[in-house]
Protein backbone atom coordinates (compact mmCIF):
# COMPACT_ATOMS: atom_id res chain seq x y z
CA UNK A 1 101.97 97.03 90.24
CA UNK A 2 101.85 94.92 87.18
CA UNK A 3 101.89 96.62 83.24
CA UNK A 4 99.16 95.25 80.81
CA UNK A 5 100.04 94.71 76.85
CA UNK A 6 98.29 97.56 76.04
CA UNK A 7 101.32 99.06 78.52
CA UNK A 8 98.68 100.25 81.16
CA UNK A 9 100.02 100.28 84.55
CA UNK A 10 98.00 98.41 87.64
CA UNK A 11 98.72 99.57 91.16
CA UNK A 12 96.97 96.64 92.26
CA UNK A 13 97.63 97.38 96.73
CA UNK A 14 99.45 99.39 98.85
CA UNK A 15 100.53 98.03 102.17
CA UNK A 16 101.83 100.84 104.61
CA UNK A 17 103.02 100.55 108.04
CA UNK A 18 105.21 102.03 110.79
CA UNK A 19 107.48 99.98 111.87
CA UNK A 20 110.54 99.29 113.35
CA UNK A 21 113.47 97.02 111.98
CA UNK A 22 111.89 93.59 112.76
CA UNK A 23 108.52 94.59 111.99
CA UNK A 24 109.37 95.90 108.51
CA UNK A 25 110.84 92.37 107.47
CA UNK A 26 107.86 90.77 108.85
CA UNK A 27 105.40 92.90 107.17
CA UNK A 28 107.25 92.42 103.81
CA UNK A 29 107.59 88.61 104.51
CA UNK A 30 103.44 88.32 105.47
CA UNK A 31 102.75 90.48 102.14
CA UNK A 32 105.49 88.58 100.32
CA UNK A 33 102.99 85.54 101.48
CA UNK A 34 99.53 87.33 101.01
CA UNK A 35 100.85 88.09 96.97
CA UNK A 36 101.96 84.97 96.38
CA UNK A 37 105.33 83.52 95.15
CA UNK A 38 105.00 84.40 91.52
CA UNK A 39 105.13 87.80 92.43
CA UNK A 40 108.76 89.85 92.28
CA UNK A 41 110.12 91.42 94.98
CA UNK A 42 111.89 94.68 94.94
CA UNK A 43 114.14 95.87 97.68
CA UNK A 44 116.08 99.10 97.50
CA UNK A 45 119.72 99.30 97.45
CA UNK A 46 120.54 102.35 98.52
CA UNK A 47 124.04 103.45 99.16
CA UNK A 48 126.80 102.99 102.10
CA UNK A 49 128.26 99.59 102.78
CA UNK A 50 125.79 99.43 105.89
CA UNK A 51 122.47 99.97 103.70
CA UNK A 52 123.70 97.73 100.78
CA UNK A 53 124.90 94.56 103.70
CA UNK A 54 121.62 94.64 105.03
CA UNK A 55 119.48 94.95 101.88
CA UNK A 56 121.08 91.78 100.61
CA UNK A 57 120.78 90.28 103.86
CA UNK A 58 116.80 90.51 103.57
CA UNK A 59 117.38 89.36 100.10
CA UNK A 60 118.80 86.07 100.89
CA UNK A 61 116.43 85.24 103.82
CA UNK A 62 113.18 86.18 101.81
CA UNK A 63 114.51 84.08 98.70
CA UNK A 64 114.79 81.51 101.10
CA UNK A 65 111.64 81.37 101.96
CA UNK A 66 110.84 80.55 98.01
CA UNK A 67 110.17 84.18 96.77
CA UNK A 68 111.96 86.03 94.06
CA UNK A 69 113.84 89.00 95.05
CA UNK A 70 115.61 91.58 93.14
CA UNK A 71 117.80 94.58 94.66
CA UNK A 72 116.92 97.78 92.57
CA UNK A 73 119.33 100.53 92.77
CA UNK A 74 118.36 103.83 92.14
CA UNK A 75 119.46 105.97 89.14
CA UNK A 76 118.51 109.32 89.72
CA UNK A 77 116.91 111.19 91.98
CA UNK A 78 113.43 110.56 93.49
CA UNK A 79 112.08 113.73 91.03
CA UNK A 80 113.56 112.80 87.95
CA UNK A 81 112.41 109.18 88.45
CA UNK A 82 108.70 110.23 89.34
CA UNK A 83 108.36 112.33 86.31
CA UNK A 84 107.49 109.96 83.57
CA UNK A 85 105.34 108.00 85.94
CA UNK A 86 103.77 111.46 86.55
CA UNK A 87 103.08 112.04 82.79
CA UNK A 88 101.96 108.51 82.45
CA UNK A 89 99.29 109.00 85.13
CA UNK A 90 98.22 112.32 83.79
CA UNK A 91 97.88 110.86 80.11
CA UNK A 92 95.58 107.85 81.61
CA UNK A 93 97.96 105.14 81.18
CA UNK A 94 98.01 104.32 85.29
CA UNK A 95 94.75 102.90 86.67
CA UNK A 96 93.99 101.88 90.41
CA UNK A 97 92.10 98.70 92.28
CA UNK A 98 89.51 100.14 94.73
CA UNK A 99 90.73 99.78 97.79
CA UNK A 100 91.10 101.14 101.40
CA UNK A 101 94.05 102.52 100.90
CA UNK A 102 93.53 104.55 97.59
CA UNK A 103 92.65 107.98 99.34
CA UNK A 104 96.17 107.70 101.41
CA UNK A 105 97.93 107.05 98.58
CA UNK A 106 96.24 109.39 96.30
CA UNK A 107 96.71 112.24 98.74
CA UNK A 108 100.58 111.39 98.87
CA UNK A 109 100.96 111.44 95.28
CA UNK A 110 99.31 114.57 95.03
CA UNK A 111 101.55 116.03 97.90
CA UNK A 112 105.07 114.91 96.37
CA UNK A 113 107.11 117.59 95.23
CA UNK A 114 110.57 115.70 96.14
CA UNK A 115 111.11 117.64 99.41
CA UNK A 116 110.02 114.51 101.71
CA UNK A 117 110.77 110.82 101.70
CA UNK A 118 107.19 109.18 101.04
CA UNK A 119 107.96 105.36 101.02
CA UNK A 120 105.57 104.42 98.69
CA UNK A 121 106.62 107.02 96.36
CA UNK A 122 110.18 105.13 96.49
CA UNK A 123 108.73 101.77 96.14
CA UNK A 124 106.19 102.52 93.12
CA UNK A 125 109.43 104.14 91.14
CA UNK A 126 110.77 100.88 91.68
CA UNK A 127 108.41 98.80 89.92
CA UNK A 128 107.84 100.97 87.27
CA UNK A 129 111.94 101.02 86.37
CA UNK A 130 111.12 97.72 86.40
CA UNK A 131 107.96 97.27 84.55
CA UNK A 132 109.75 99.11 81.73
């Protein structure tokens, strides 16, 4: 997702998978390659000791690899956070790239009511914290 000057925001892709442990740090590190390395990464930092250890573990190993990665801890909940992206999409300020995975993603946006963990809801309130 990137933010224009006019302060439109571009979801540019959406990569979605189900995968297991390894296969979520490759996916990230073959997208982290397919983006390119002027393109921020975002990670969540969720809590417990456990959650937080490994997040910066994946951290360090991806900015190894030349990327930039940021941990982004969350400060509210996943409704509060979604609103103003919510109001932002209903006022026209939030355009899409065609792509194959624009129905998916549509159709999960339009099924959030806070009740289910969508990943990609988590990871677009990301960037937009950060876009702001």
């Amino acid at each position: 997702m990137s933010k224009t000057k006019d302060k439109d925001y571009i979801v540019e892709d959406v990569v979605r998978d189900r995968q297991l442990f390894r296969g979520v740090e490759e996916l990230i590190i073959k997208t982290a390659y397919e983006d390119g390395k002027d393109v921020l990464i975002t990670l969540p930092k969720d809590a417990g000791a456990q959650s937080q250890s490994y997040a910066s573990m994946l951290q360090a190993k991806i900015a190894d690899l030349g990327f930039t990665v940021r941990l982004i801890k969350p400060i509210a909940d996943k409704v509060t956070r979604f609103g103003p992206f919510s109001s932002m999409a209903e006022a026209g300020y939030v355009k899409y790239v065609e792509g194959d995975w624009n129905k998916t993603y549509f159709t999960e946006l339009e099924q959030f009511d806070g009740s289910r963990n969508i990943k990609e809801i988590r990871s677009m309130l990301q960037v937009t914290h950060l876009t702001n």
